[in-house]
PDB file of N, CA and C in Angstrom:
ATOM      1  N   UNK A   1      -3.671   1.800  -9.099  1.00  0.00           N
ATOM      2  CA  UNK A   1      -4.419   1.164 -10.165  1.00  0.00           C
ATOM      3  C   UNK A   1      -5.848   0.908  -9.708  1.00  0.00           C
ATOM      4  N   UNK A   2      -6.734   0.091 -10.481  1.00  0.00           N
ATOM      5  CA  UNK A   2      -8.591   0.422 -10.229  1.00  0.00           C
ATOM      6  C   UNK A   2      -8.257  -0.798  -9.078  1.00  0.00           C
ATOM      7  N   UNK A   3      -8.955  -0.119  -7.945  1.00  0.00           N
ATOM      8  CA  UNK A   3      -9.306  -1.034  -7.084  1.00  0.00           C
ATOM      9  C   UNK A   3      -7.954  -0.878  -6.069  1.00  0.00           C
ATOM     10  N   UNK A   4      -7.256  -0.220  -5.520  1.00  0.00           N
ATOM     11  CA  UNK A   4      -6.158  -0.407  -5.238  1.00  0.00           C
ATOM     12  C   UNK A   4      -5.307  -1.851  -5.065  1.00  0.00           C
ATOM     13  N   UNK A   5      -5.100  -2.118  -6.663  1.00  0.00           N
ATOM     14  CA  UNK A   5      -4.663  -3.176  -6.679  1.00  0.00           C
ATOM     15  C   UNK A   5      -3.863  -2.956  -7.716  1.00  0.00           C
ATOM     16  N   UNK A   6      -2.331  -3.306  -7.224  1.00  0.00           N
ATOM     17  CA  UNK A   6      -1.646  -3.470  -8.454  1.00  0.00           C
ATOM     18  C   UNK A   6      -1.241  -4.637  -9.259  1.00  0.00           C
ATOM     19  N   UNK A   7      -0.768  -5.054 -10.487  1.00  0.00           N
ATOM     20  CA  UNK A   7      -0.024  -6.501 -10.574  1.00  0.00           C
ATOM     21  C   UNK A   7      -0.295  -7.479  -9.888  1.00  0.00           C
ATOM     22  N   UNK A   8       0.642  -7.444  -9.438  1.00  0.00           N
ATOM     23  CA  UNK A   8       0.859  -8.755  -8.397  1.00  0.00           C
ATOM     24  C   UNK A   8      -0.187  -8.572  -7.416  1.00  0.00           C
ATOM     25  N   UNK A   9      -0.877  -7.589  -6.864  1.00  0.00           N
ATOM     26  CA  UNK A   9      -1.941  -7.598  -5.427  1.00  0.00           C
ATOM     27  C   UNK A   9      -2.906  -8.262  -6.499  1.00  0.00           C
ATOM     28  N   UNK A  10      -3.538  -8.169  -7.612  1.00  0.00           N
ATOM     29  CA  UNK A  10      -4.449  -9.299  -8.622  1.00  0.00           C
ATOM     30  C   UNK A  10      -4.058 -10.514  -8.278  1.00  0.00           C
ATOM     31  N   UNK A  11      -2.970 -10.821  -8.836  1.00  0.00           N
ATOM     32  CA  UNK A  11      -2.475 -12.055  -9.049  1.00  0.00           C
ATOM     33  C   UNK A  11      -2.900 -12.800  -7.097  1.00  0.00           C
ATOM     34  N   UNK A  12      -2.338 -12.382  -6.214  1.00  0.00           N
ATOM     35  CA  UNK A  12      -1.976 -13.110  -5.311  1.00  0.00           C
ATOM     36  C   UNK A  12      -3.854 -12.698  -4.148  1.00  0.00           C
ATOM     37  N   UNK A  13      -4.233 -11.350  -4.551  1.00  0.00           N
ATOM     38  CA  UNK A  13      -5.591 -11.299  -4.598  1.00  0.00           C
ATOM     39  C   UNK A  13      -5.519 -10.690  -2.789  1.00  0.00           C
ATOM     40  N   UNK A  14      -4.729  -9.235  -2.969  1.00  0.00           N
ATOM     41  CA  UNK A  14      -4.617  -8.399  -2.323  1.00  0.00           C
ATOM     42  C   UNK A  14      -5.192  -7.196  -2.972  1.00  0.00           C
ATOM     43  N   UNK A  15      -5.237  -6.196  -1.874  1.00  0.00           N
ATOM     44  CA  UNK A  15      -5.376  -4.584  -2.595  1.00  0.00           C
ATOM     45  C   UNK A  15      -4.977  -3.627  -1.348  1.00  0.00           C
ATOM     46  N   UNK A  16      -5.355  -2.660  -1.940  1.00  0.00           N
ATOM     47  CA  UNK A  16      -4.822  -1.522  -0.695  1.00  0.00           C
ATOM     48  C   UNK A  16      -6.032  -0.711  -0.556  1.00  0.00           C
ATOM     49  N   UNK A  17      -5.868  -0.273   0.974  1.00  0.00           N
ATOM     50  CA  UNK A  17      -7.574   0.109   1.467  1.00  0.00           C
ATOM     51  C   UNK A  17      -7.122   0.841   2.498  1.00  0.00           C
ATOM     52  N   UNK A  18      -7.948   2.205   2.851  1.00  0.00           N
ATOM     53  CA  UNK A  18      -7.874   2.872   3.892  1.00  0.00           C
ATOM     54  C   UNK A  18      -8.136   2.422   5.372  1.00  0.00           C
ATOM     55  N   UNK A  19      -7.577   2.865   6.585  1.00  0.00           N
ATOM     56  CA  UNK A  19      -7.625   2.205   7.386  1.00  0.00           C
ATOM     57  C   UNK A  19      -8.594   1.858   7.996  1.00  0.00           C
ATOM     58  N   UNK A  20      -9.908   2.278   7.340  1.00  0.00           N
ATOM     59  CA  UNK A  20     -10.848   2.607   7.824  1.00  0.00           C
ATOM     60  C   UNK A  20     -12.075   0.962   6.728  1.00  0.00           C
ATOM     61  N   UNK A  21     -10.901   1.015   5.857  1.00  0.00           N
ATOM     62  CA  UNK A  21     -11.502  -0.367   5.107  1.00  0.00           C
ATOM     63  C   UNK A  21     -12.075  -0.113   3.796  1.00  0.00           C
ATOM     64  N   UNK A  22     -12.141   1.502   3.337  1.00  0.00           N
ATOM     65  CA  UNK A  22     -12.380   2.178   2.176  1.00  0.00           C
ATOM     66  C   UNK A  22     -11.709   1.987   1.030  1.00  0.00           C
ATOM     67  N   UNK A  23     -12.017   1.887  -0.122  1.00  0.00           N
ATOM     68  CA  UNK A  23     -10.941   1.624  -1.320  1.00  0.00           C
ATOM     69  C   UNK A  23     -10.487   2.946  -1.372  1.00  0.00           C
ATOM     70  N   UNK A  24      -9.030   2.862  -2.092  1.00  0.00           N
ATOM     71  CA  UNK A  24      -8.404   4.023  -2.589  1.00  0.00           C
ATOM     72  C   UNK A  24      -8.128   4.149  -4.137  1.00  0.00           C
ATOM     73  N   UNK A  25      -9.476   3.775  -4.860  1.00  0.00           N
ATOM     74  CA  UNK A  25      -9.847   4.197  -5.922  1.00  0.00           C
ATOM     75  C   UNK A  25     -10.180   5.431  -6.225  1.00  0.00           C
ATOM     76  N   UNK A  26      -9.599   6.247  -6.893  1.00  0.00           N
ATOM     77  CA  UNK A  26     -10.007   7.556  -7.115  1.00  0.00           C
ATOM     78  C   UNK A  26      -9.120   8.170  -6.100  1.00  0.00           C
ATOM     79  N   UNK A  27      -8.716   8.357  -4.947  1.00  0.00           N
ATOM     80  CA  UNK A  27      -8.013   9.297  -4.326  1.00  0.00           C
ATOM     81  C   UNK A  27      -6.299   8.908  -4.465  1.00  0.00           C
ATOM     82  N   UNK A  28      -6.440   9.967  -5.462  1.00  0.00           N
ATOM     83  CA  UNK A  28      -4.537  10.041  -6.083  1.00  0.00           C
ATOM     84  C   UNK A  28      -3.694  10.272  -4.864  1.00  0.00           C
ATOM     85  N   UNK A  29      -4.380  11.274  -3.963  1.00  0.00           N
ATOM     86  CA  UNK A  29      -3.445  12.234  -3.150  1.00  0.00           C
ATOM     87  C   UNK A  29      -2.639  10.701  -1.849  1.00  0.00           C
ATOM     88  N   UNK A  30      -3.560  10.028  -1.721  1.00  0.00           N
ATOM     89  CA  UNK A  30      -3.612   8.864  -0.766  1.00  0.00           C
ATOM     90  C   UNK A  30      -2.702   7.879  -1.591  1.00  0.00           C
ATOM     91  N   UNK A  31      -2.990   7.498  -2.623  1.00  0.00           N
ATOM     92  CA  UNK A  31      -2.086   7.009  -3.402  1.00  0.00           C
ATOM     93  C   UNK A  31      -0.477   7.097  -3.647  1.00  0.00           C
ATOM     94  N   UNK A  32      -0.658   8.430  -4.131  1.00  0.00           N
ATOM     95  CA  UNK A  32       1.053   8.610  -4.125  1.00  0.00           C
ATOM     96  C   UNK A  32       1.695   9.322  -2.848  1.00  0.00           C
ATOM     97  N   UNK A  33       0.764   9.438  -1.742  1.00  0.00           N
ATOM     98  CA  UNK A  33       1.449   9.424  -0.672  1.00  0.00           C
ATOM     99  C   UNK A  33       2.227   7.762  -0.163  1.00  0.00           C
ATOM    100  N   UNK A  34       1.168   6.873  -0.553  1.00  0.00           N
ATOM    101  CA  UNK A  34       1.194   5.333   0.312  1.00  0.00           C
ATOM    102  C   UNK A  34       2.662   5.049  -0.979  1.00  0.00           C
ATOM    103  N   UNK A  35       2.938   5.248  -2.135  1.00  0.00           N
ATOM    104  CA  UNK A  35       3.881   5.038  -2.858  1.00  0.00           C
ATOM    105  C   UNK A  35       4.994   5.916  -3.211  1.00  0.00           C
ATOM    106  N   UNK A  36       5.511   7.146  -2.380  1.00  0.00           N
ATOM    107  CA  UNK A  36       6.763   8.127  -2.181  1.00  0.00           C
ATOM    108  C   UNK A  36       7.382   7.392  -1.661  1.00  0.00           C
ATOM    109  N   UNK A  37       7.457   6.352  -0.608  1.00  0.00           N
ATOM    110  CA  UNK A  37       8.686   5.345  -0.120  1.00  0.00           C
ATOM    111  C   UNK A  37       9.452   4.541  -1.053  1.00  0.00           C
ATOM    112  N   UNK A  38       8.287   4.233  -2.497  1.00  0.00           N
ATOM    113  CA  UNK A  38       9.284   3.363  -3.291  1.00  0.00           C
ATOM    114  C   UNK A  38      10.399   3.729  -3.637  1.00  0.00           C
ATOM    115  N   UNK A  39      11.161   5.088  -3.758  1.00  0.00           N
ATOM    116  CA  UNK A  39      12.406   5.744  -3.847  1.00  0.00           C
ATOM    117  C   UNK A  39      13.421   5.118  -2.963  1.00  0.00           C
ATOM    118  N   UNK A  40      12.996   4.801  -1.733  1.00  0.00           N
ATOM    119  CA  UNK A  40      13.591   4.308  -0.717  1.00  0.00           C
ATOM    120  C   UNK A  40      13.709   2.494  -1.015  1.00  0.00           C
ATOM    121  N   UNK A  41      13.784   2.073  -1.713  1.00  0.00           N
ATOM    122  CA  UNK A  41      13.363   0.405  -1.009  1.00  0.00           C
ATOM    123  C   UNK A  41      14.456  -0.323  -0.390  1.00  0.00           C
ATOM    124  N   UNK A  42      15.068   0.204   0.149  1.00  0.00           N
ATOM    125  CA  UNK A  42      16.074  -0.604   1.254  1.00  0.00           C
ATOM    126  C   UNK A  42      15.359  -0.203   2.231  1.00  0.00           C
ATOM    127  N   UNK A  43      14.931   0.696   2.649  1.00  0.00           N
ATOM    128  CA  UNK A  43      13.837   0.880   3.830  1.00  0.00           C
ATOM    129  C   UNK A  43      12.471   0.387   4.065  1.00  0.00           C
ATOM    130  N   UNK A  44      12.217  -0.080   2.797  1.00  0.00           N
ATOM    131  CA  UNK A  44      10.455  -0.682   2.759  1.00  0.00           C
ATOM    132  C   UNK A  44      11.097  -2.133   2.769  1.00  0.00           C
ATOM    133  N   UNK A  45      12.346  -2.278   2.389  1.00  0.00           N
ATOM    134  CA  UNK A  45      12.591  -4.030   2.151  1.00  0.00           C
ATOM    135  C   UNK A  45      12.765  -4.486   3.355  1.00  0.00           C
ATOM    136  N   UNK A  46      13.454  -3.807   4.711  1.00  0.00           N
ATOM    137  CA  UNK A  46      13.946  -4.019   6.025  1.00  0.00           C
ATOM    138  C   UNK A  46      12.631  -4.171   6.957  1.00  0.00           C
ATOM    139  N   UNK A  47      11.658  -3.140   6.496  1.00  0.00           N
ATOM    140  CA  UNK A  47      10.045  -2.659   7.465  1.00  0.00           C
ATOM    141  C   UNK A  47       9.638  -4.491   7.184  1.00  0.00           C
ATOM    142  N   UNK A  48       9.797  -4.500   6.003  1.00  0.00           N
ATOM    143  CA  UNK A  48       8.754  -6.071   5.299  1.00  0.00           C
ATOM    144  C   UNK A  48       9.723  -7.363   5.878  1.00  0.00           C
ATOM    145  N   UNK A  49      10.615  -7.166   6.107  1.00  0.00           N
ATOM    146  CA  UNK A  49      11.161  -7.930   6.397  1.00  0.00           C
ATOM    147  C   UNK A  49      11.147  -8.610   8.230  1.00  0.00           C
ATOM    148  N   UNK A  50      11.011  -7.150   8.561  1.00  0.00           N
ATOM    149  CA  UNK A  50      11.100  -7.529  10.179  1.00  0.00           C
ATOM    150  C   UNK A  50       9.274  -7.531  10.619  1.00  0.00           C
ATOM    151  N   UNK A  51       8.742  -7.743   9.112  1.00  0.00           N
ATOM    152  CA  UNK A  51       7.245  -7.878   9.733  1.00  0.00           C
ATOM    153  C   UNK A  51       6.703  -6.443  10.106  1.00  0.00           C
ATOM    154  N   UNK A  52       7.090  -6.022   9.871  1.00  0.00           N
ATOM    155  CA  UNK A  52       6.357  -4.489   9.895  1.00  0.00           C
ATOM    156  C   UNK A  52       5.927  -3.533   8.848  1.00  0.00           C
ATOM    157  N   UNK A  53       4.452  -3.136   8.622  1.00  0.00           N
ATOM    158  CA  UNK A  53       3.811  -2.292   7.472  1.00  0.00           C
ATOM    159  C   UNK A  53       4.987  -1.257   7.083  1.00  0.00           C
ATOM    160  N   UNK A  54       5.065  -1.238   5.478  1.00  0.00           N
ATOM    161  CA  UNK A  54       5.532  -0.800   5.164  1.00  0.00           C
ATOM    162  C   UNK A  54       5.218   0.857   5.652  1.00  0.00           C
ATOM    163  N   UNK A  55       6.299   1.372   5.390  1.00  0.00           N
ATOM    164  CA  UNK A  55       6.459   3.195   6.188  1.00  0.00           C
ATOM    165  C   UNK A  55       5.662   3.991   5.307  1.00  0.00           C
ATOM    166  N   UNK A  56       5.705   4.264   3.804  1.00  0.00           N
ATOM    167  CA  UNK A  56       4.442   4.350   3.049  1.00  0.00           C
ATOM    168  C   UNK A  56       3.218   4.045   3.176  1.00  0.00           C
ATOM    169  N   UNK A  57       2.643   3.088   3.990  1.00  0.00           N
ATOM    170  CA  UNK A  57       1.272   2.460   4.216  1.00  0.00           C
ATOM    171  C   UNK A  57       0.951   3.197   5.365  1.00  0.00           C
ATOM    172  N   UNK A  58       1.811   3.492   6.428  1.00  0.00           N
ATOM    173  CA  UNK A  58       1.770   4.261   7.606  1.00  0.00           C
ATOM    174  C   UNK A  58       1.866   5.747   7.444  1.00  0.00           C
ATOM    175  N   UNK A  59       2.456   6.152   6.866  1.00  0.00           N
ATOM    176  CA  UNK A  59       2.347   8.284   6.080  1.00  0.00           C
ATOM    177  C   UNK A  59       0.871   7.959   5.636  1.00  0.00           C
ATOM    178  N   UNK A  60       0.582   7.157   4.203  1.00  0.00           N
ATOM    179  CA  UNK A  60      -0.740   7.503   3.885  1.00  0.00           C
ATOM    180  C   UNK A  60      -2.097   6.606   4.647  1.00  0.00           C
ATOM    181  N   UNK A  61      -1.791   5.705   6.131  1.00  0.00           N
ATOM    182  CA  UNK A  61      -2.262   5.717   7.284  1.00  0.00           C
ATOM    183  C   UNK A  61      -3.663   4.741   5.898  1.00  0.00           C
ATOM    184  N   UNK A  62      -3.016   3.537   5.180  1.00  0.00           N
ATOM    185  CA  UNK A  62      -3.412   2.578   4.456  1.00  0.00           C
ATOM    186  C   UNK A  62      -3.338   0.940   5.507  1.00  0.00           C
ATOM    187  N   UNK A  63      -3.908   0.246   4.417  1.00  0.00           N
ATOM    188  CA  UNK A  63      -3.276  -0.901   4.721  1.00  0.00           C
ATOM    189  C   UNK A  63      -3.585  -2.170   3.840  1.00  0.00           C
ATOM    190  N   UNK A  64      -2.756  -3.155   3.499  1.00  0.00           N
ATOM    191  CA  UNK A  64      -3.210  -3.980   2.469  1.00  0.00           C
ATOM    192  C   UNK A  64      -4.046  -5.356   3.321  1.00  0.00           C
ATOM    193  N   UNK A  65      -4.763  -5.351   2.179  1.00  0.00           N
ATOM    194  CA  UNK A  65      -5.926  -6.839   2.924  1.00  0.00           C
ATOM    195  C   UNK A  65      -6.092  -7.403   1.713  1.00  0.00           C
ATOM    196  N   UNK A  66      -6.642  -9.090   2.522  1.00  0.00           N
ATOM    197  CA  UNK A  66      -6.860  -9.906   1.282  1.00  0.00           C
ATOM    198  C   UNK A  66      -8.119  -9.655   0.934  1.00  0.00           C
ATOM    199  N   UNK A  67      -8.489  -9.404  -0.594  1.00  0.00           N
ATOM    200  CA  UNK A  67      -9.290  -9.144  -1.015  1.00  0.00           C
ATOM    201  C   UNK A  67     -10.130 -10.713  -1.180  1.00  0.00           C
TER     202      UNK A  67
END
């Protein structure tokens, strides 16, 4: 979504940003790479759980910050 921010990253006043600190506005390819894990979410729920970036954020080599 604009700003890599979805829903709730508004609300709580997060977004998602390259690792480099770049928005991932406009680059789809980065996008639905960082979101192919949602198929999985017993695996993104376990990563988040034990404190570790989600496995999607790490393939598309993202990361979320407070905006």
């Amino acid at each position: 979504l604009p700003g890599g921010q979805s829903i709730g990253k508004k609300i709580m006043k997060y977004a998602a940003v390259k690792q480099d600190g770049s928005s991932l506005e406009g680059d789809y390819a980065t996008s639905a790479t960082r979101n192919v894990t949602l198929f999985i979410p017993l695996l993104d729920l376990i990563l988040v759980l034990i404190d570790k970036p989600r496995l999607g954020d790490d393939l598309a080599k993202t990361k979320v910050v407070n905006k």
